[in-house]
Every structure is written in structure tokens, then in C-alpha cells.
C-alpha atoms as a PDB file:
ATOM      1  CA  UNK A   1     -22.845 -53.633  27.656  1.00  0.00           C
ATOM      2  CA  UNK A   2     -19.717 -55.467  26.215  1.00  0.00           C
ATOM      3  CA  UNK A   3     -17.109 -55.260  28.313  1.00  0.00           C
ATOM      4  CA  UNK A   4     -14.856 -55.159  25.645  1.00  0.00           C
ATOM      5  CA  UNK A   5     -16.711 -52.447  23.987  1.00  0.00           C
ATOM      6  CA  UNK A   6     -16.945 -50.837  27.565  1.00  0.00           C
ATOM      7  CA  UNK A   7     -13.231 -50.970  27.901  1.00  0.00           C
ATOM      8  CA  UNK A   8     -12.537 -49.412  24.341  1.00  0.00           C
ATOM      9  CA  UNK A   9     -14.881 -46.918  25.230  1.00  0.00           C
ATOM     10  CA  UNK A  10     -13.279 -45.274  28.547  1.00  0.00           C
ATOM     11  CA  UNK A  11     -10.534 -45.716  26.899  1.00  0.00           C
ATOM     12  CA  UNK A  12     -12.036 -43.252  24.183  1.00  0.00           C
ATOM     13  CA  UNK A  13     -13.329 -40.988  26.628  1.00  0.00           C
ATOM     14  CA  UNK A  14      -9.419 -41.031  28.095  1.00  0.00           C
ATOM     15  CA  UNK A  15      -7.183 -40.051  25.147  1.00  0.00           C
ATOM     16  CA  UNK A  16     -10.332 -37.296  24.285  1.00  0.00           C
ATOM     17  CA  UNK A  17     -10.003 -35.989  27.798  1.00  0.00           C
ATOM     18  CA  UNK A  18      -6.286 -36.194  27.646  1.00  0.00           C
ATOM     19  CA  UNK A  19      -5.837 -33.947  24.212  1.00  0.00           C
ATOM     20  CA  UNK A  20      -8.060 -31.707  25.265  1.00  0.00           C
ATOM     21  CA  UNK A  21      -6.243 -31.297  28.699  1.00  0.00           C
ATOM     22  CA  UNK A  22      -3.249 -30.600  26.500  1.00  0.00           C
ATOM     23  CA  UNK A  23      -4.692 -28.210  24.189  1.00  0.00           C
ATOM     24  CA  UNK A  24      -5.863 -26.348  27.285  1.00  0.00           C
ATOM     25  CA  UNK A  25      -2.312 -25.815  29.089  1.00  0.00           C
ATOM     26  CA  UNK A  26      -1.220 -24.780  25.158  1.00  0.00           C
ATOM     27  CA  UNK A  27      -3.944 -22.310  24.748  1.00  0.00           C
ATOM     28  CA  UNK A  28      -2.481 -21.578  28.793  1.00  0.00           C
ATOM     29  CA  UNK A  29       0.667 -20.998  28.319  1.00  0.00           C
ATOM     30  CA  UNK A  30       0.077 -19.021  25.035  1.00  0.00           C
ATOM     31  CA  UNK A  31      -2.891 -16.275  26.571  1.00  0.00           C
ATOM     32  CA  UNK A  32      -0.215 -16.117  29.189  1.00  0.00           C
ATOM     33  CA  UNK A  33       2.646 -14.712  26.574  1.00  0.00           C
ATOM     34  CA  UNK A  34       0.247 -12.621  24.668  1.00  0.00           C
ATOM     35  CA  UNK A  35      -1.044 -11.024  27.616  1.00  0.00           C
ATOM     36  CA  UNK A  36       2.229 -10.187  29.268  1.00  0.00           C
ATOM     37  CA  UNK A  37       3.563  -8.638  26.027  1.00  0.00           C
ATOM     38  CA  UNK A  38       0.438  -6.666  25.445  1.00  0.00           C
ATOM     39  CA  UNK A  39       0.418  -5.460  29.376  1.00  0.00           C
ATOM     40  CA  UNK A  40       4.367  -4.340  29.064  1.00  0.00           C
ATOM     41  CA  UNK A  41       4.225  -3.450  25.504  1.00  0.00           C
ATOM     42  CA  UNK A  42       1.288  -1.557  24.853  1.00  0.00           C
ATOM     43  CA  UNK A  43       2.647   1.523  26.658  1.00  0.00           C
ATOM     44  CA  UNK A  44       5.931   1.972  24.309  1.00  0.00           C
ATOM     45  CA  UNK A  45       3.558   2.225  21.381  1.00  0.00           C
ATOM     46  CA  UNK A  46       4.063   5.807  20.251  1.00  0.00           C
ATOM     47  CA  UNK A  47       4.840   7.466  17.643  1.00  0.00           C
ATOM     48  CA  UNK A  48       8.289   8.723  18.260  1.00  0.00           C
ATOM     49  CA  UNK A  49       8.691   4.765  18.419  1.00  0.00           C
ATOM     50  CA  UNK A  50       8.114   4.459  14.952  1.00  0.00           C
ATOM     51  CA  UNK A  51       9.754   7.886  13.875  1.00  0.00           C
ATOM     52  CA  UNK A  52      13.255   7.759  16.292  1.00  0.00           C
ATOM     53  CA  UNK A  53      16.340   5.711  16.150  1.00  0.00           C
ATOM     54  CA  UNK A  54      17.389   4.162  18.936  1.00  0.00           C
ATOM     55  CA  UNK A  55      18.156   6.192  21.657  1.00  0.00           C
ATOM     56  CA  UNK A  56      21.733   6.407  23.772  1.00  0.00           C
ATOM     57  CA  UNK A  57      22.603   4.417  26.931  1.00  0.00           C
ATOM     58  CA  UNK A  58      20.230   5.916  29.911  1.00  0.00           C
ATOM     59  CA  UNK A  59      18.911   8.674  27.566  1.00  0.00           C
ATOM     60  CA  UNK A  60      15.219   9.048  27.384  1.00  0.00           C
ATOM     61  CA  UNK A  61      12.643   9.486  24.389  1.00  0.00           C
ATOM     62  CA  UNK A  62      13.773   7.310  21.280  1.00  0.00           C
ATOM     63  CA  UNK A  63      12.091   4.557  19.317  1.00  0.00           C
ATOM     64  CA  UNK A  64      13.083   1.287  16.692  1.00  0.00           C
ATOM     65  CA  UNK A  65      12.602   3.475  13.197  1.00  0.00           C
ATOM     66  CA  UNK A  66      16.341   2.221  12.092  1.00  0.00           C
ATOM     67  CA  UNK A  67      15.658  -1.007  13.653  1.00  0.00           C
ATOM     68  CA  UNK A  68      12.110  -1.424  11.764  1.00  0.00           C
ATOM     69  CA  UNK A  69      13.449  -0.322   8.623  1.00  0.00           C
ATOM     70  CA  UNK A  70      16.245  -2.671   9.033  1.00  0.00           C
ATOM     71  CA  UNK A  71      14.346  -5.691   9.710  1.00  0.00           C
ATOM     72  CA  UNK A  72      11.786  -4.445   6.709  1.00  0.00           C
ATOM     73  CA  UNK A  73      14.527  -4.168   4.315  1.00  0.00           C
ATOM     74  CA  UNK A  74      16.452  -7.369   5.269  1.00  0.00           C
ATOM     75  CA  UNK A  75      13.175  -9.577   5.007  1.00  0.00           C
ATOM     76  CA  UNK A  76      12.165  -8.075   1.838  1.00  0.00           C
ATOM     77  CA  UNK A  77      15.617  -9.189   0.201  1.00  0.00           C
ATOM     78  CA  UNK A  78      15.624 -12.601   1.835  1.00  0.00           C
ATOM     79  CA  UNK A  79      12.368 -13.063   0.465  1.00  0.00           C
ATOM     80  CA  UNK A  80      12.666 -11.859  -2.993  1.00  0.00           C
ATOM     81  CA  UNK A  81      16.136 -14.703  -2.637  1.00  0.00           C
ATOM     82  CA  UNK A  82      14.080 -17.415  -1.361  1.00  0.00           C
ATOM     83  CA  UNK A  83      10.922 -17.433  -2.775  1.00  0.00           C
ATOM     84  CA  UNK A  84      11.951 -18.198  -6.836  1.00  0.00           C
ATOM     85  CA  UNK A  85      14.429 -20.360  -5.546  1.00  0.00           C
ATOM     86  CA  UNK A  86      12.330 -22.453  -3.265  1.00  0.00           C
ATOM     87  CA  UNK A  87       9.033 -22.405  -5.404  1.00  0.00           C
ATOM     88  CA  UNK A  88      11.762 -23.712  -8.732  1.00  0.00           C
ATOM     89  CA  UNK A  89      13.388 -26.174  -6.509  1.00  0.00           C
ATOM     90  CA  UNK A  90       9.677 -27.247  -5.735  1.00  0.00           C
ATOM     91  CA  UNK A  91       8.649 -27.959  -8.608  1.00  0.00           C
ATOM     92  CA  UNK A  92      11.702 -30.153  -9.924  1.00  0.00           C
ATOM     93  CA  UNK A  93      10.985 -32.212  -7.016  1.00  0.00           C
ATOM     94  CA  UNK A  94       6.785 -32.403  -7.682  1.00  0.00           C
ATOM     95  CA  UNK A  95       7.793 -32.908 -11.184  1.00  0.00           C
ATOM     96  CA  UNK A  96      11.228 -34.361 -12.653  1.00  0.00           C
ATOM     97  CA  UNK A  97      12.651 -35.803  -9.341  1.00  0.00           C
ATOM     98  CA  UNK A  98      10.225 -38.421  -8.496  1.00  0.00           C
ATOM     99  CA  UNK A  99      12.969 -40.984  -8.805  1.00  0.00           C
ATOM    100  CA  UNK A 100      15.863 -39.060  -9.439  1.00  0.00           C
ATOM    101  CA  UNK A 101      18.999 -39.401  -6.770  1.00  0.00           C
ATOM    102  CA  UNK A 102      19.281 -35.443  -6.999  1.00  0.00           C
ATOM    103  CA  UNK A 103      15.903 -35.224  -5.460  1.00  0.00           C
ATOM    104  CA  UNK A 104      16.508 -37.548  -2.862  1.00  0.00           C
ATOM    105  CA  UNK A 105      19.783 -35.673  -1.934  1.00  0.00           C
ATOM    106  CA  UNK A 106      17.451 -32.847  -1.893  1.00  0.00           C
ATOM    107  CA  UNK A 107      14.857 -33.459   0.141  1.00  0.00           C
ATOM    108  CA  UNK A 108      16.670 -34.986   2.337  1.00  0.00           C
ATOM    109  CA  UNK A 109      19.207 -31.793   2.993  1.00  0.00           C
ATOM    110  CA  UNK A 110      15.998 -29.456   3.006  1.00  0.00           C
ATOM    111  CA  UNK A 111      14.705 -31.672   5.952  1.00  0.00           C
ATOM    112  CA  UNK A 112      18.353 -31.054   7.761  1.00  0.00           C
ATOM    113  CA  UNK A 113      18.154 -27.422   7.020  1.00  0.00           C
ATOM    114  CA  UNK A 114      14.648 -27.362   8.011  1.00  0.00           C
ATOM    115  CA  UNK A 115      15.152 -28.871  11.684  1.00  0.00           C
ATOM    116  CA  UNK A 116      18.957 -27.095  11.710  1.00  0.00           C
ATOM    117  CA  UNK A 117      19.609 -24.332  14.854  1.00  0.00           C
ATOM    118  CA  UNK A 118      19.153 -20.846  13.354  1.00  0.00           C
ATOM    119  CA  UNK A 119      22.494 -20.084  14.754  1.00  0.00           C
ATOM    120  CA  UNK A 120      24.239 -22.651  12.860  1.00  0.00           C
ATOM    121  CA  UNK A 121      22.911 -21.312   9.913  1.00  0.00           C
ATOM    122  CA  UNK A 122      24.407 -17.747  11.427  1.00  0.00           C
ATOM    123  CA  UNK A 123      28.088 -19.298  11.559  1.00  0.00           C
ATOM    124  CA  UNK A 124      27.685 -20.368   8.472  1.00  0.00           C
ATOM    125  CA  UNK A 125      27.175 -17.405   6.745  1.00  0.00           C
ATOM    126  CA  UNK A 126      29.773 -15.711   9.157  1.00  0.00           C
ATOM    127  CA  UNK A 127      32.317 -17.810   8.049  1.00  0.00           C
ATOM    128  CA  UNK A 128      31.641 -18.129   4.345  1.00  0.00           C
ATOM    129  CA  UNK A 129      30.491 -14.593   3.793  1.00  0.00           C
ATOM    130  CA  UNK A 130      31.402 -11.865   7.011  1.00  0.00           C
ATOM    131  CA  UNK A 131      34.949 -13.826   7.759  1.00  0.00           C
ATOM    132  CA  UNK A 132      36.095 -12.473   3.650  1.00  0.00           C
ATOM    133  CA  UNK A 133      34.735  -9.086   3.457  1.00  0.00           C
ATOM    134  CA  UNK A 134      35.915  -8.455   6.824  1.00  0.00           C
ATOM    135  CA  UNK A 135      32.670  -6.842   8.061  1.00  0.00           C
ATOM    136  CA  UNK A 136      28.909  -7.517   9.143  1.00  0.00           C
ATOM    137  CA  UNK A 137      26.244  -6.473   6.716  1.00  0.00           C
ATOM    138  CA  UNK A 138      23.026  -6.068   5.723  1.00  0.00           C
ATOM    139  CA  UNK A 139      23.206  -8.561   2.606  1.00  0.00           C
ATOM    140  CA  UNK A 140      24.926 -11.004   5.641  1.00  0.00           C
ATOM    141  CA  UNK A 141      22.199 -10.992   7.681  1.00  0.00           C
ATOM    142  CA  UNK A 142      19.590 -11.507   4.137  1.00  0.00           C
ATOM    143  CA  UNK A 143      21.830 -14.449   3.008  1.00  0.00           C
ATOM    144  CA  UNK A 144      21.571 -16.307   6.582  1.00  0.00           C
ATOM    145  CA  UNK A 145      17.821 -15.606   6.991  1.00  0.00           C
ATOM    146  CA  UNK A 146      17.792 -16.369   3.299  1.00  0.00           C
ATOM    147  CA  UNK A 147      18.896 -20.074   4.135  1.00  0.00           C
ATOM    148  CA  UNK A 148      16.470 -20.559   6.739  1.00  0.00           C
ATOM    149  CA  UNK A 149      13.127 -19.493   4.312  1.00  0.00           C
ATOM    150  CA  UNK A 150      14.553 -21.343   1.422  1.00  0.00           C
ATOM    151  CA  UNK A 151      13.528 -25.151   2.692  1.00  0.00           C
ATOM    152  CA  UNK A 152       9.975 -24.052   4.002  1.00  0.00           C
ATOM    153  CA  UNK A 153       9.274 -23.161   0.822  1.00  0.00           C
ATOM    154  CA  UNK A 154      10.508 -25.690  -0.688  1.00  0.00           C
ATOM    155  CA  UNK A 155       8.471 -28.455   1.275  1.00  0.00           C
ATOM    156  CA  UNK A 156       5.268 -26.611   0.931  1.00  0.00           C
ATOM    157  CA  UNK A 157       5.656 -26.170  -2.915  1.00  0.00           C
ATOM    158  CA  UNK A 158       6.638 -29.519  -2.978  1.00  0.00           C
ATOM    159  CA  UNK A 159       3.739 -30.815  -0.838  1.00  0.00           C
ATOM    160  CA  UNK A 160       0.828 -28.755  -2.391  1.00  0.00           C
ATOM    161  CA  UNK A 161       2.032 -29.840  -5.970  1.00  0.00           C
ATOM    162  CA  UNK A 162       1.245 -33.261  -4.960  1.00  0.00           C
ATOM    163  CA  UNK A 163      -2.448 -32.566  -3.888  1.00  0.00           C
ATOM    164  CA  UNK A 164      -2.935 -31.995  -7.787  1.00  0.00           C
ATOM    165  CA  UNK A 165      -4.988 -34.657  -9.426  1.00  0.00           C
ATOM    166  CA  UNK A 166      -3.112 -37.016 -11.766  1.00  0.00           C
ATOM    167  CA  UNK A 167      -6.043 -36.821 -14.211  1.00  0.00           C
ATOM    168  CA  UNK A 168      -5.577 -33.027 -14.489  1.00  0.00           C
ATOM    169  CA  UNK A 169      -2.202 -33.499 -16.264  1.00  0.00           C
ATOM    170  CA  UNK A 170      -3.055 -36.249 -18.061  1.00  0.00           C
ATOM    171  CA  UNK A 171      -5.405 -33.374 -19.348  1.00  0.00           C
ATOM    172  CA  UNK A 172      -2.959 -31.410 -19.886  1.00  0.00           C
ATOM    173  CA  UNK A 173      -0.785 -33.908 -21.548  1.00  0.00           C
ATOM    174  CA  UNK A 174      -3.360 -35.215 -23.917  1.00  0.00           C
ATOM    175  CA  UNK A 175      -3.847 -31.399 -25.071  1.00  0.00           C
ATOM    176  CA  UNK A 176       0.046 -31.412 -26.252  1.00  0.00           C
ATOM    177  CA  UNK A 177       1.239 -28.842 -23.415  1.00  0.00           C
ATOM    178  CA  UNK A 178       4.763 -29.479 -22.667  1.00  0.00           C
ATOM    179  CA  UNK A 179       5.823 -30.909 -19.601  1.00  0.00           C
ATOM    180  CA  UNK A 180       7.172 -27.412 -18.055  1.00  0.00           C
ATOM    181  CA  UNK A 181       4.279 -25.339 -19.266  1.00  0.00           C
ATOM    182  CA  UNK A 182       1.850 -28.387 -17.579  1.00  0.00           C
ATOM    183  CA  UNK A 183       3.952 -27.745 -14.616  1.00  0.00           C
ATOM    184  CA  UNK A 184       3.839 -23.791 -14.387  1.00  0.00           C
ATOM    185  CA  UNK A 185       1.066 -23.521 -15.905  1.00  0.00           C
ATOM    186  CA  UNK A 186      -1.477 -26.161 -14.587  1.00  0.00           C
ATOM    187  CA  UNK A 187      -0.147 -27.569 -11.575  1.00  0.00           C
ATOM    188  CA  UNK A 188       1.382 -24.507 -10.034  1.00  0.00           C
ATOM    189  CA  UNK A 189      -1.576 -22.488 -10.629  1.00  0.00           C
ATOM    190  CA  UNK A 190      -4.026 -25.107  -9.199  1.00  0.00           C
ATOM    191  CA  UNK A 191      -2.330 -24.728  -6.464  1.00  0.00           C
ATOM    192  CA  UNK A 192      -0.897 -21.207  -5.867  1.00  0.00           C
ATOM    193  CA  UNK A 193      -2.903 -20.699  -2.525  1.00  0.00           C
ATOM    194  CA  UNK A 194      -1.025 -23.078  -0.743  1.00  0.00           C
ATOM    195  CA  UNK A 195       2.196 -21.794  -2.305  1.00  0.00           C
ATOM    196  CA  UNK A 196       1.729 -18.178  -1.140  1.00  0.00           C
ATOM    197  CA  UNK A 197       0.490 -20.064   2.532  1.00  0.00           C
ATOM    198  CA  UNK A 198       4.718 -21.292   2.249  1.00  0.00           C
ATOM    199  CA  UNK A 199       6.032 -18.263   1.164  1.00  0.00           C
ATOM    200  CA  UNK A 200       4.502 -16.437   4.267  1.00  0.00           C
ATOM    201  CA  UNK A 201       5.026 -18.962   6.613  1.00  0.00           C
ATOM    202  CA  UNK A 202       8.480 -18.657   5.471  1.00  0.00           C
ATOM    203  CA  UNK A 203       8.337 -14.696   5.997  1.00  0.00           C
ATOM    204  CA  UNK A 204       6.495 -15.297   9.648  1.00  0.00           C
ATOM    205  CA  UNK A 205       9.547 -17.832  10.306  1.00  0.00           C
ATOM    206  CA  UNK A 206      12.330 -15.632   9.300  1.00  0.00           C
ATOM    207  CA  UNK A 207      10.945 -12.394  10.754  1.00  0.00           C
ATOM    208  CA  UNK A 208      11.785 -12.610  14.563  1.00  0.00           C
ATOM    209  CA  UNK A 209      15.301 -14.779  14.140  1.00  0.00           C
ATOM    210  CA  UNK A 210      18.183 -13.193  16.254  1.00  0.00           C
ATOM    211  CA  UNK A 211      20.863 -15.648  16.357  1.00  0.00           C
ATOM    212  CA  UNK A 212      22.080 -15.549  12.827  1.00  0.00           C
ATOM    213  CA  UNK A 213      21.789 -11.435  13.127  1.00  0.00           C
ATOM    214  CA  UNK A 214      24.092 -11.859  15.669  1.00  0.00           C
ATOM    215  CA  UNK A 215      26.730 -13.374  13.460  1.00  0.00           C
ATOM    216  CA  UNK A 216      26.121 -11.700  10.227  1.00  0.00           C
ATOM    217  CA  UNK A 217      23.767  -7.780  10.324  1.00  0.00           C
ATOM    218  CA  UNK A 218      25.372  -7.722  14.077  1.00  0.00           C
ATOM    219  CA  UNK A 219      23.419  -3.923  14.970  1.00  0.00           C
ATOM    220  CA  UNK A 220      23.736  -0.089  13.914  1.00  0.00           C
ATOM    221  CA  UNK A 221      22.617   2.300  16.564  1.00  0.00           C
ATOM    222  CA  UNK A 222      22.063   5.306  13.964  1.00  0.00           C
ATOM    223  CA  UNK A 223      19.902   5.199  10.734  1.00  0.00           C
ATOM    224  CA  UNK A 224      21.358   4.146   8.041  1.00  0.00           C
ATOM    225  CA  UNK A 225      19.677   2.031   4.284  1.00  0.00           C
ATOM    226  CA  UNK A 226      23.221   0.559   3.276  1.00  0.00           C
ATOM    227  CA  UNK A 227      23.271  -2.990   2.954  1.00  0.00           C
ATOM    228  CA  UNK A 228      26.857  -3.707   2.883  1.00  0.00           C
ATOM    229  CA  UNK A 229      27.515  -2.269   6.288  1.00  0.00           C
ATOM    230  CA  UNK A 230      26.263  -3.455   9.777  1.00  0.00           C
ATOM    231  CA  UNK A 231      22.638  -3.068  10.170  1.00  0.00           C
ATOM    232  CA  UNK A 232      19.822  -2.222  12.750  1.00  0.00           C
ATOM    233  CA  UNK A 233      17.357  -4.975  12.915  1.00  0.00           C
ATOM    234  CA  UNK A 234      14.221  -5.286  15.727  1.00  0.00           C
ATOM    235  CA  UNK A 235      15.631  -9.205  17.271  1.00  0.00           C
ATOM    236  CA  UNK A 236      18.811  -8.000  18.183  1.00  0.00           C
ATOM    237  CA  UNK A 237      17.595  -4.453  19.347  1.00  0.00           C
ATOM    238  CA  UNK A 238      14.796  -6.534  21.583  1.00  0.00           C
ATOM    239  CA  UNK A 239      17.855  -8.744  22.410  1.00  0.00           C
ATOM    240  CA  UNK A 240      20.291  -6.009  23.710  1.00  0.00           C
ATOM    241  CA  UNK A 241      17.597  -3.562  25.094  1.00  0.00           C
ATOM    242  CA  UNK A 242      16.013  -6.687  26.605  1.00  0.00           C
ATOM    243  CA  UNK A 243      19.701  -7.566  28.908  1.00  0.00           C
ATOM    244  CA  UNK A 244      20.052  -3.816  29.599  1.00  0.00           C
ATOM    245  CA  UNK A 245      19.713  -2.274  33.587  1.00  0.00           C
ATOM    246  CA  UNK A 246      18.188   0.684  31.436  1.00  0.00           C
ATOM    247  CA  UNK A 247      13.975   1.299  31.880  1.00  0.00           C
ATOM    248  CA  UNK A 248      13.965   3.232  28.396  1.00  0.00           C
ATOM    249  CA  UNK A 249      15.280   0.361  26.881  1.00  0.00           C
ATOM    250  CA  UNK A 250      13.620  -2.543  28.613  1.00  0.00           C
ATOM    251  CA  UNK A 251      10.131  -0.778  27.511  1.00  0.00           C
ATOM    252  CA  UNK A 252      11.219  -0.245  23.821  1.00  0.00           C
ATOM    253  CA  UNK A 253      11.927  -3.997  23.496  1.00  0.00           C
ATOM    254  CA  UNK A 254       8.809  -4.860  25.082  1.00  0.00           C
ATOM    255  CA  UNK A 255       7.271  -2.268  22.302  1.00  0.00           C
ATOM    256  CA  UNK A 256       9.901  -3.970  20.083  1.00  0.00           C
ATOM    257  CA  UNK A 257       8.617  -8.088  20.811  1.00  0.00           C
ATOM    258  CA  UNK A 258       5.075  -6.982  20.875  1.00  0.00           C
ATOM    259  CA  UNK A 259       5.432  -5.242  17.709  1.00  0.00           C
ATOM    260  CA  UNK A 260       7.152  -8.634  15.618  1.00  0.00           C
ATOM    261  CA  UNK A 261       4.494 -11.116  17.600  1.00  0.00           C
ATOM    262  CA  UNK A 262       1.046  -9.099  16.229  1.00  0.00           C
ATOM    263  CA  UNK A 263       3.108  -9.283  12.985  1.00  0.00           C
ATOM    264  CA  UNK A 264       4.032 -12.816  12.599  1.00  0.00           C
ATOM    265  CA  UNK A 265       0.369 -13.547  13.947  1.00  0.00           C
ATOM    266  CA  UNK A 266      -0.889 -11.538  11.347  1.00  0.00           C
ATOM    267  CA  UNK A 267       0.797 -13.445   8.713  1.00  0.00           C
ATOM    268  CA  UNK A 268       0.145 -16.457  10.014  1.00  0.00           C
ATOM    269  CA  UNK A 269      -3.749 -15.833  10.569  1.00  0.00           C
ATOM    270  CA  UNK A 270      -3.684 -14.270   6.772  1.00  0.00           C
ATOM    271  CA  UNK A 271      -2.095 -17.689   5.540  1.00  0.00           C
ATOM    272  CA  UNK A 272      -3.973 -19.518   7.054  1.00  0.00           C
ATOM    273  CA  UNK A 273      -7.281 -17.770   6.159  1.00  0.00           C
ATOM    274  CA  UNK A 274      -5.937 -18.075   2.461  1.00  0.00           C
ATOM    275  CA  UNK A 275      -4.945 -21.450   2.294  1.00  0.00           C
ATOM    276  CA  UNK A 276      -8.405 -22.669   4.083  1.00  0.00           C
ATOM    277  CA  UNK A 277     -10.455 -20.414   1.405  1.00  0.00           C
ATOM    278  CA  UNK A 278      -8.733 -21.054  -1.689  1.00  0.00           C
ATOM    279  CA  UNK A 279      -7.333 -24.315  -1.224  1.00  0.00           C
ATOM    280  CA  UNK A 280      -8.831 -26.917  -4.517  1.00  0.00           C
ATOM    281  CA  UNK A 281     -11.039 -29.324  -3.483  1.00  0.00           C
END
């Protein structure tokens, strides 16, 4: 054998051995997590954990209802904020801003936003928005996690717009479709898998973020559905039950973490399941 060819192919055999060594401590490290949270969090699923508030310092019983609904309600809002603005924004930068400046600026702030600390994001908004009014809120809390879905949509709309063949708008073109109805109404839908993939990647992202809470919904300990005042939310339950010397607690924020990780997974095995099905060849 060549021993040149010999060379290249331990060499080969190296890196292959090498990635899969990594993707092994990964895979580790991850069974490891899932398995601790489903040993310590299995056993505060109940029902009373999805029908109680939070219960009092050293008290026993309770659950996360205000917390669940808070975290519900607050995603739901940031989501119905982010996802016109993000897919729009998208689509001026698949399809005017190829060489504009203003898309340049743009991208390049929705790469600093997208690598930004969450709780920079959370001063932000505390110092625009809670420093005024004077008080933590719901809407607070929605604007900060609002920030943070905003660019991941934006880069995936903007990416999966590009996938589209030229010769399908030049099909579009030739037809006498304007350029924003080719855009809408060709492009976007050509590629509208990939676009809902973004939107609940950006969900999955947003879903378990506790810094920016901190600064901005801050916590509620009783029930309450008004947005304008300071908010239960599951992070910064998990977060404060999680530092407590109180049992009760400890095991509702393992319920708590166990609860947001099977439903970020879930979104992120339904995107991905989407966006492999339906994605154009």
C-alpha cells in the first residue's frame, strides 16, 4: 500500500474515531441530565401540580398552576410580537436588501442579538420599560423574551428564503406577479416548513429563559392573568424553589424543570420532524 495513502488513511480512521468519541460523551452528558430530571421529577407530577398555586414557605401540598399559566401567557404574546416581525424583516432581507446598507446593518445587529447574554437583553428592557412605569410586568417580561425570539426568526426566514430556486421567480416574474406578491406568495410559501421550524425554535429558545424574568415579570406567588403587574412564570419559580432549604419546594422545581425540558424537546423534535418532511427538494 502507498504510504501516503496509508498515512491519509489512519488519519481518516482518527478524526472518525475522534467525532464519534465526542458525540458519545454528548449523548453522555445529555442521558445523564434527562435521567436525573426524570428520577427527581417524575414524583412531583400530580395533579394538584397543575391545579395549585404555589404554595407558602415550608407549607406542604401546592403546585405551578399560576406559574404555568404565566409562562403560557407570556410566550404566547412574545410570540404573536416576534413572529410577523421576524418573518417581515426576513423577507426584506431575502428580497430587497441584497445590497442595501440597511440590510447589512441588519444582519449584522441580529447576529449581536443572536449571540447577546439573555440577561443583557433583561436590563435592557428593565431600564427602558420597568425603570418608567415603576413596576415589573407581565408585558415586561413578553417584550424582553420578545427580543430574544425576534433574530432567530429572522435568520431562519432569511436563510430558508434563499434555498428557493432563482428560476422559480423568474417564473413568477415572467407571469407579471409583482415583486411582493412573488415574495409572499411564491417564495414564502415554498418555503413555509422551514419558517414554522424558526418560529418554534424561537418558542423552544424563549421558553425556559430566567434571567430577563428576573429583571422585567420578576414573580407573583398568587394567581393572577394581569399583564401589567408582576407575574408568575415556571424559570424563576424553578429558580427560587430550586435555592430554597424547603423539600416541598425543591421537588416542585424538579416537577417544574422536568416539565419545560419534555416541552422544549417536544418542540424541538416536532420542528425538526417538520422541517425534514416538508422541506422542498
Amino acid at each position: 500500500m502507498n504510504p501516503v495513502y496509508r498515512k491519509r488513511l489512519w488519519q481518516h480512521r482518527v478524526g472518525i474515531a475522534l467525532s464519534f468519541a465526542a458525540m458519545a460523551i454528548g449523548l453522555l452528558f445529555l442521558g445523564w441530565i434527562l435521567f436525573t430530571l426524570i428520577l427527581k421529577g417524575v414524583g412531583a407530577l400530580s395533579l394538584a401540580m397543575f391545579t395549585q398555586t404555589t404554595p407558602a414557605p415550608g407549607s406542604d401540598g401546592g403546585g405551578l398552576m399560576n406559574a404555568i399559566v404565566g409562562s403560557l401567557m407570556m410566550v404566547g404574546a412574545a410570540t404573536l410580537i416576534s413572529t410577523p416581525i421576524g418573518i417581515l424583516a426576513g423577507i426584506y432581507l431575502a428580497e430587497y436588501g441584497e445590497k442595501s446598507w440597511l440590510a447589512q446593518v441588519t444582519r449584522f445587529i441580529t447576529d449581536i442579538m443572536l449571540s447577546a447574554p439573555s440577561i443583557v437583553i433583561g436590563l435592557f428592557v428593565y431600564a427602558l420599560y420597568v425603570a418608567n412605569v415603576k413596576h415589573f410586568s407581565g408585558w415586561a417580561g413578553t417584550f424582553s423574551i420578545s427580543l430574544i425570539a425576534v433574530p432567530v426568526i429572522v435568520r431562519t426566514t432569511d436563510n430558508m428564503l434563499k434555498l428557493v430556486p432563482n428560476s422559480l421567480r423568474e417564473a413568477a416574474f415572467s407571469l407579471g406577479a409583482p415583486r411582493w406578491k412573488v415574495a409572499m406568495m411564491v417564495r414564502l410559501r415554498a418555503v413555509k416548513a422551514g419558517v414554522v421550524t424558526g418560529v418554534l425554535l424561537a418558542v423552544a429558545r424563549i421558553s425556559g429563559e430566567t434571567a430577563p424574568l428576573l429583571f422585567t415579570a420578576l414573580n407573583n406567588q398568587f394567581f393572577s392573568a394581569d399583564m401589567n403587574a408582576p407575574l408568575a412564570n415556571l424559570p424563576v419559580v424553578i429558580y427560587q424553589f430550586a435555592m430554597s432549604p424547603y423539600d416541598n419546594w425543591r421537588s416542585l422545581a424538579w416537577g417544574g424543570a422536568l416539565l419545560i425540558t419534555v416541552s422544549v424537546l417536544g418542540l424541538n423534535i416536532l420542528s425538526r420532524t417538520l422541517f425534514s418532511q416538508r422541506m422542498p427538494k
